[in-house]
N, C-alpha and C. Protein backbone atom coordinates (compact mmCIF):
# COMPACT_ATOMS: atom_id res chain seq x y z
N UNK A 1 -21.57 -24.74 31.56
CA UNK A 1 -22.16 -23.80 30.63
C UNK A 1 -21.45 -22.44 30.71
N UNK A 2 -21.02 -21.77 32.21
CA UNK A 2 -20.56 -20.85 31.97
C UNK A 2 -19.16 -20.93 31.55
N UNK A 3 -18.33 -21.79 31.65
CA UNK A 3 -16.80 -21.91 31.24
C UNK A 3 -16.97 -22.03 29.40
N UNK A 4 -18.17 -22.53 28.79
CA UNK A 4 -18.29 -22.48 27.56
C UNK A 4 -18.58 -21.01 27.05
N UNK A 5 -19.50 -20.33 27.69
CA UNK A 5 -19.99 -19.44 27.18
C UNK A 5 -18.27 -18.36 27.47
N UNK A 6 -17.77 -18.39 28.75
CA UNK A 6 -16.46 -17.42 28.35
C UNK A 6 -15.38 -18.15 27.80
N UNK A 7 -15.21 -19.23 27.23
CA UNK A 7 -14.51 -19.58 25.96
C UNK A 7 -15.32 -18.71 24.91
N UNK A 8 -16.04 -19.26 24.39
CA UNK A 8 -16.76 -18.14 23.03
C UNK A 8 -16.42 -16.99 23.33
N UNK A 9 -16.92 -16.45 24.13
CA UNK A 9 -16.16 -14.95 24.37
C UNK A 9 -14.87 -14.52 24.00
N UNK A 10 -14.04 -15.80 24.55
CA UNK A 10 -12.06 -14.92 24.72
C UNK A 10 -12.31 -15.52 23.00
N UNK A 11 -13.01 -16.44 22.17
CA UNK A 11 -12.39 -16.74 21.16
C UNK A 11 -12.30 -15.84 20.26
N UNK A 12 -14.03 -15.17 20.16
CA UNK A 12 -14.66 -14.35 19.45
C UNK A 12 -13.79 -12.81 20.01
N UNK A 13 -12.73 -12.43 20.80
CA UNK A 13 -12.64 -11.10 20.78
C UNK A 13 -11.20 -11.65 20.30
N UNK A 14 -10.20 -12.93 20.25
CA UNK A 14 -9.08 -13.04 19.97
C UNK A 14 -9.55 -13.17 18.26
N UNK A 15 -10.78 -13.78 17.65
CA UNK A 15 -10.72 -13.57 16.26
C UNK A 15 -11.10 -12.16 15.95
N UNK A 16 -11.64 -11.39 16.85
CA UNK A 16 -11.82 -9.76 15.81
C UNK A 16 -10.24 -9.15 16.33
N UNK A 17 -9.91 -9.39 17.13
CA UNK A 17 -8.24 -8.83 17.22
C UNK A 17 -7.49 -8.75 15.88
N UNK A 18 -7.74 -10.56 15.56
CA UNK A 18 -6.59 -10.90 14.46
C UNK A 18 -7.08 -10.24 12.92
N UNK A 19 -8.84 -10.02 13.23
CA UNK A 19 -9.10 -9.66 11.70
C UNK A 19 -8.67 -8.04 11.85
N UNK A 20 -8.33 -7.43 12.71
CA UNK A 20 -8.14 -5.88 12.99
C UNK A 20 -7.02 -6.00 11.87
N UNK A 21 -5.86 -6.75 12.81
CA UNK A 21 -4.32 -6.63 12.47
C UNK A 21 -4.23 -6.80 10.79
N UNK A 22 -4.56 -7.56 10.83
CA UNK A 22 -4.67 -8.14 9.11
C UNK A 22 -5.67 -7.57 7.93
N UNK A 23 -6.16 -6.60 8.14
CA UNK A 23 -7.21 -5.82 7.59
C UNK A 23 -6.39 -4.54 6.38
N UNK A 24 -7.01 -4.53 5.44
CA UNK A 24 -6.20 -3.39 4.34
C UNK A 24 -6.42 -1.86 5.16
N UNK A 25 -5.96 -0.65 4.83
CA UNK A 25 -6.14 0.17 4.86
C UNK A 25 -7.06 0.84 4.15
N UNK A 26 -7.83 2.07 4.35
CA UNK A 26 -8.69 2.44 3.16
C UNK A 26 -7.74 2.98 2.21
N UNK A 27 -8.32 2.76 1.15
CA UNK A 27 -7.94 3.33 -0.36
C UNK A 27 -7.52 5.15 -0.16
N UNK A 28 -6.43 5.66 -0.60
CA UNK A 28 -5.83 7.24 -0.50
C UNK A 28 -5.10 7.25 -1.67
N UNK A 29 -5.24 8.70 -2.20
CA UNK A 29 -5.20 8.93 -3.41
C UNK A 29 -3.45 9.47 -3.35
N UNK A 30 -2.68 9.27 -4.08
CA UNK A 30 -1.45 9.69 -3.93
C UNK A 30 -1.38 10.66 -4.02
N UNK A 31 -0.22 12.08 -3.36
CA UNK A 31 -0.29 13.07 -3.38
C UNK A 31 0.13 14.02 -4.57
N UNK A 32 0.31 13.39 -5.80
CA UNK A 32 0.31 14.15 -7.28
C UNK A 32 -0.70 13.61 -7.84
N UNK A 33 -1.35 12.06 -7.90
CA UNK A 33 -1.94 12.01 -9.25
C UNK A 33 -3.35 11.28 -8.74
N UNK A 34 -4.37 11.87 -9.14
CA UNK A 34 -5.72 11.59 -7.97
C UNK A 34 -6.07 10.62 -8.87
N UNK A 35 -5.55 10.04 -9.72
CA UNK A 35 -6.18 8.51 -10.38
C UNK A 35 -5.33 7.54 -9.84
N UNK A 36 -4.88 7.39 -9.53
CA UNK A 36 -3.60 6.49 -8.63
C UNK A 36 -4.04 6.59 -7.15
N UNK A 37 -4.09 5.13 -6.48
CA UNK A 37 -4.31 5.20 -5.20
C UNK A 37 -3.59 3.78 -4.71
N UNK A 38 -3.62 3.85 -3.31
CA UNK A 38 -2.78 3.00 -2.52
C UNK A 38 -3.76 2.47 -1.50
N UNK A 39 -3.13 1.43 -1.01
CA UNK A 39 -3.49 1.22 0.75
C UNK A 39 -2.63 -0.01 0.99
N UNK A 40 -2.36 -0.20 2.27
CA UNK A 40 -1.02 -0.28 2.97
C UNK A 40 -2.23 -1.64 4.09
N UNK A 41 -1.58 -2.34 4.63
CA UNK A 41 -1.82 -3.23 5.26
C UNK A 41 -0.28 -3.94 6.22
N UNK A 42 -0.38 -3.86 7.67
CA UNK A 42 0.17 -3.72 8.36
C UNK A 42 0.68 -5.55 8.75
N UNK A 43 1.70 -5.85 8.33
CA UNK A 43 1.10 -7.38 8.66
C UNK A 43 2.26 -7.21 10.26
N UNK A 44 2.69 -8.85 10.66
CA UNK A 44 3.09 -8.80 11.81
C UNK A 44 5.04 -8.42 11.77
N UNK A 45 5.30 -7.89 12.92
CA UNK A 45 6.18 -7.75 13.15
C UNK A 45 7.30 -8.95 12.89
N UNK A 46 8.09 -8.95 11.97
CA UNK A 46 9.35 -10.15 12.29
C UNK A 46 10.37 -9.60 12.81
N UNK A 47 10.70 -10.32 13.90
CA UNK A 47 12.19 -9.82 14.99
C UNK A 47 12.69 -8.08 14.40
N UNK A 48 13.23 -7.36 14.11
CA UNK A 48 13.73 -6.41 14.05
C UNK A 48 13.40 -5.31 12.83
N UNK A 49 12.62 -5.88 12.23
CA UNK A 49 11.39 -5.61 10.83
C UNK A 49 10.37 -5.41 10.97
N UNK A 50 9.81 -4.27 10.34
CA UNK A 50 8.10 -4.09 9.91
C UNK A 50 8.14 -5.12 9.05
N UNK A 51 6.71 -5.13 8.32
CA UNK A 51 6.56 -6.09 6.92
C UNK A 51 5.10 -5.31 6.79
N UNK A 52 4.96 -4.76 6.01
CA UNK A 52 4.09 -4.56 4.54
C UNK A 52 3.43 -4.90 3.46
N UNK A 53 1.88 -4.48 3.36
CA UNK A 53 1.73 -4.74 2.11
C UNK A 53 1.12 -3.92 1.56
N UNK A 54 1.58 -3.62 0.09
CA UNK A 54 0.97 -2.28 -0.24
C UNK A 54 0.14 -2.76 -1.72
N UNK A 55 -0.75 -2.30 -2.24
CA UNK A 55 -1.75 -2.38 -3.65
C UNK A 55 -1.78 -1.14 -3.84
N UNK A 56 -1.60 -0.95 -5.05
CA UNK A 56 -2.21 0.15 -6.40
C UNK A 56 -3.70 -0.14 -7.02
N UNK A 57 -4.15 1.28 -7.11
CA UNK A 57 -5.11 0.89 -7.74
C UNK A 57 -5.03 2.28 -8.97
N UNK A 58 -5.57 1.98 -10.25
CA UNK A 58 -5.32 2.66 -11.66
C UNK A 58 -7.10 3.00 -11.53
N UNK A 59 -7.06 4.11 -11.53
CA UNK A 59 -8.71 4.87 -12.10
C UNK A 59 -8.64 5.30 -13.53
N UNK A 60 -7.31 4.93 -13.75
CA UNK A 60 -7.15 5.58 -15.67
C UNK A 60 -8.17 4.73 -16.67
N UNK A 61 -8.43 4.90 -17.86
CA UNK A 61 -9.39 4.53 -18.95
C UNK A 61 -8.06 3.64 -19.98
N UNK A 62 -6.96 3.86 -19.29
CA UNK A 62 -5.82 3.18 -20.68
C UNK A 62 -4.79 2.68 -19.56
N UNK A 63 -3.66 1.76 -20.01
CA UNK A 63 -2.99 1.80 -19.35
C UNK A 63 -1.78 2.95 -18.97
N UNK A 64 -0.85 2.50 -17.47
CA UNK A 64 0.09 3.67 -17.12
C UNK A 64 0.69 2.83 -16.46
N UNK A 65 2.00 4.13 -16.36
CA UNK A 65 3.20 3.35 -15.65
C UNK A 65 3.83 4.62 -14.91
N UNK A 66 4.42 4.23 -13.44
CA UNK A 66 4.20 5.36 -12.60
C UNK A 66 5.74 4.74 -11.79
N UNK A 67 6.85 5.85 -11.27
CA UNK A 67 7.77 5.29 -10.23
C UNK A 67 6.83 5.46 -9.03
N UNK A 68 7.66 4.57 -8.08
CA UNK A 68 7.19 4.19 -6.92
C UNK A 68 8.76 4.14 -6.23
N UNK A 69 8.32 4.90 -4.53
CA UNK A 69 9.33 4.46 -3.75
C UNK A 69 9.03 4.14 -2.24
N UNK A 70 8.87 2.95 -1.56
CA UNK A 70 8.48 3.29 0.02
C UNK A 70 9.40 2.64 0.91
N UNK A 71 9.58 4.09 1.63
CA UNK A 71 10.75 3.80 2.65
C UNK A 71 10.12 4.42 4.14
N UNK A 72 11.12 4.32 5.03
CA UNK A 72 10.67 4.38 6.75
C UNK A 72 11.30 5.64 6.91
N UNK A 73 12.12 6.40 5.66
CA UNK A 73 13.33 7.34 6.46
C UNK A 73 12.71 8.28 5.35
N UNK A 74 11.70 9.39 6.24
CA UNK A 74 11.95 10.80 5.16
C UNK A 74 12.57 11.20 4.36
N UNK A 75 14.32 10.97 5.29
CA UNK A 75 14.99 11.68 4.30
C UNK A 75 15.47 11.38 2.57
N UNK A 76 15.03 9.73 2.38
CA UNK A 76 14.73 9.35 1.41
C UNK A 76 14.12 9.27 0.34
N UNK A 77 12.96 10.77 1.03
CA UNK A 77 11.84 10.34 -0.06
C UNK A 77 11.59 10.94 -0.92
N UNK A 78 12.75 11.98 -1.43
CA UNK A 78 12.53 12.43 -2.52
C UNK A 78 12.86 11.44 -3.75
N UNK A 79 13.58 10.35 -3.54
CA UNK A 79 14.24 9.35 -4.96
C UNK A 79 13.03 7.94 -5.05
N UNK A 80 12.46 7.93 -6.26
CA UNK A 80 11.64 6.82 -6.86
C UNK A 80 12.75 5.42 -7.15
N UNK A 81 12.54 4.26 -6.75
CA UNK A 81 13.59 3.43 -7.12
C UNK A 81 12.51 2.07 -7.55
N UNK A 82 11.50 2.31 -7.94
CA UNK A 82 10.35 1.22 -8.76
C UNK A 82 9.71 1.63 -9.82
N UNK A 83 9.52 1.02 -10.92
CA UNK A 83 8.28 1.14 -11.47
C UNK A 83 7.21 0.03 -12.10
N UNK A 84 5.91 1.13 -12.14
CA UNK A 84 5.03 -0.16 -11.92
C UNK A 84 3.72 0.10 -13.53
N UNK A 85 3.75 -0.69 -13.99
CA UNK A 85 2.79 -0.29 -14.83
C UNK A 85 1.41 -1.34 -14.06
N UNK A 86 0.44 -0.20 -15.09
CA UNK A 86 -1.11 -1.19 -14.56
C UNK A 86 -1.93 -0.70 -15.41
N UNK A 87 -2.91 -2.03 -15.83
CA UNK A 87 -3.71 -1.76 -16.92
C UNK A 87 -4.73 -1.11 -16.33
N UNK A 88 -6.15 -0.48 -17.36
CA UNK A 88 -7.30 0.26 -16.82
C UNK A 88 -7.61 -0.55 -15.94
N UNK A 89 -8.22 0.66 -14.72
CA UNK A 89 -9.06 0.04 -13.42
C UNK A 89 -8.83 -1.23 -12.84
N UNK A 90 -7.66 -1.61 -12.90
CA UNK A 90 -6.69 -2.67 -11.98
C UNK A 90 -6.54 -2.63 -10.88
N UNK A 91 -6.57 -3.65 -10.25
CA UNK A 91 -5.54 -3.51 -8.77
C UNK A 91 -4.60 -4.01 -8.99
N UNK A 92 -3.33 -3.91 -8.29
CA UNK A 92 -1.85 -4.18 -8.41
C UNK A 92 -1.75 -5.50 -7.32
N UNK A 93 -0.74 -6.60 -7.95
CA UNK A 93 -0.67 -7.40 -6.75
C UNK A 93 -0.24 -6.84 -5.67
N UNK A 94 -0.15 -7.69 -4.37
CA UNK A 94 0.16 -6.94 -3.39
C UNK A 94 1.92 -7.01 -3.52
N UNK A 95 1.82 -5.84 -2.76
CA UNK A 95 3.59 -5.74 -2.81
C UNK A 95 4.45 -5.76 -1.50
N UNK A 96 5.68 -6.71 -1.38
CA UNK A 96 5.92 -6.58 0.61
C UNK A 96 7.14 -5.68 0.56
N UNK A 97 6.98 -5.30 1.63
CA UNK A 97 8.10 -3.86 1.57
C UNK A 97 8.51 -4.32 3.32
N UNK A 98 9.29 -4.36 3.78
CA UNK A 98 10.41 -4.67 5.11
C UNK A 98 10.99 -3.33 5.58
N UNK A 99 10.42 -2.72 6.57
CA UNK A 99 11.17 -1.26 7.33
C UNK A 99 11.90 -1.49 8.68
N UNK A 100 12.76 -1.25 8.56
CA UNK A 100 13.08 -1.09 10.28
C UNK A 100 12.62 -0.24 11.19
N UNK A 101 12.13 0.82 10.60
CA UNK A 101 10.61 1.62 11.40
C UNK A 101 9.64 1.46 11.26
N UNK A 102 8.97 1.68 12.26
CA UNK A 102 7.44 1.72 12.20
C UNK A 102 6.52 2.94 11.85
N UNK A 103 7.13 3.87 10.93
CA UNK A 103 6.32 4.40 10.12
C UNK A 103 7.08 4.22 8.52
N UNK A 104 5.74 4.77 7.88
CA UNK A 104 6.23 4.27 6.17
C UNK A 104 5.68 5.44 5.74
N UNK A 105 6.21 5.38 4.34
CA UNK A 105 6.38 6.83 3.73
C UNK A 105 6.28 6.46 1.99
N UNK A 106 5.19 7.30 1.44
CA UNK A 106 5.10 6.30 -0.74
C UNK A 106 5.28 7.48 -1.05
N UNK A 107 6.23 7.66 -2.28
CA UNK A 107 6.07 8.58 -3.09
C UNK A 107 5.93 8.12 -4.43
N UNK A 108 5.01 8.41 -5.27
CA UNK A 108 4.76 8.42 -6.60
C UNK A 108 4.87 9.37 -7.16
N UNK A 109 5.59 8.83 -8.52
CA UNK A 109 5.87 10.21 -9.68
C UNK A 109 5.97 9.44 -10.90
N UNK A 110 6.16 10.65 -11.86
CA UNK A 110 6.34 10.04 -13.01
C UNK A 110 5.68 9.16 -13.66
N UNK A 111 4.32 9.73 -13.88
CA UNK A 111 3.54 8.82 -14.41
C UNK A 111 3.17 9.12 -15.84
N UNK A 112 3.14 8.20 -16.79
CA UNK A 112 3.11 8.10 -18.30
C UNK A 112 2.18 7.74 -18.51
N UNK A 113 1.32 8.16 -19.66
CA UNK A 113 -0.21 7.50 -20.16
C UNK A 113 0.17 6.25 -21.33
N UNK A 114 1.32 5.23 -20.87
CA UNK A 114 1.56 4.76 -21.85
C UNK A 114 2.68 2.87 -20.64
N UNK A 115 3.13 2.08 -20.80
CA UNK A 115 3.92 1.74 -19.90
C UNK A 115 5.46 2.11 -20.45
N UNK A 116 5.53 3.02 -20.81
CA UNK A 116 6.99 3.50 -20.76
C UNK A 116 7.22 4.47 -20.13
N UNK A 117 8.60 4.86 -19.57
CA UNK A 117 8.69 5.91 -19.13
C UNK A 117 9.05 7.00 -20.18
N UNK A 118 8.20 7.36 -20.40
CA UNK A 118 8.00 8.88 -21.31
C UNK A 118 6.98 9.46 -21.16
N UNK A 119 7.18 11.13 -21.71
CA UNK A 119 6.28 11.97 -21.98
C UNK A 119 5.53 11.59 -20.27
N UNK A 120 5.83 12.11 -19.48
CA UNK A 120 5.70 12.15 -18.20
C UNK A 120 4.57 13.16 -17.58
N UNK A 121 3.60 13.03 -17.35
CA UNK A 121 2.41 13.52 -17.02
C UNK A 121 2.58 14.74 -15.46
N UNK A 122 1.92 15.79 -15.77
CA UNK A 122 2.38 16.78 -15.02
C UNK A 122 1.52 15.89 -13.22
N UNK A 123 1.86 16.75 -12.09
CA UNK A 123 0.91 16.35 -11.08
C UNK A 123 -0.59 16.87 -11.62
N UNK A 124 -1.41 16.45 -11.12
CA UNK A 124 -3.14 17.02 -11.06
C UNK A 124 -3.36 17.44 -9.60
N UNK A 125 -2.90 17.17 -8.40
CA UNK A 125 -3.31 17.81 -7.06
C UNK A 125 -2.36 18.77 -6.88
């Protein structure tokens, strides 16, 4: 009985481990456009790689289309090299992004009340 009862134990703290690791981030509003939000989910390390997953979420009433860039190296982060449109109040599939660091870095810009890139919407924060 007691070798059962500390099996359940090591199982039950090795399954809240794994649901930690694998768990989304909370929802954060990007730092220009407070209808646009993100969260990031940490998956496992492969040999010499992060791995990532990141979702959008659209609080707009119409659709938009916004660049996107996420990289591990600051010094990168002024240049957008994605874009993503999304209809009203969507979530975005998830997206995998591969760093060789272990920190990550999103910049969003350029967002259009339309999915083209035009007529480019000022920041709101």
């Amino acid at each position: 009985m007691k070798k059962l009862l500390l099996f359940l134990l090591l199982f039950t703290g090795f399954t809240l481990c794994a649901q930690d690791n694998s768990s989304w981030d909370e929802w954060q509003r990007t730092s220009c456009y407070s209808k646009i939000s993100y969260r990031m989910k940490d998956e496992q390390k492969n040999g010499d790689q992060y791995h990532w997953k990141i979702q959008f979420r659209s609080d707009y009433n119409e659709v938009v289309s916004f660049n996107y860039h996420v990289t591990d190296k600051l010094e990168e982060y002024a240049v957008t090299t994605h874009r993503k449109t999304m209809n009203p109040g969507k979530i975005s599939e998830e997206i995998d992004v591969y760093t060789t660091g272990s920190n990550i870095y999103l910049l969003v810009d350029k967002l259009s009340l339309s999915p083209y890139p035009e007529n480019f919407a000022d920041c709101d924060n």
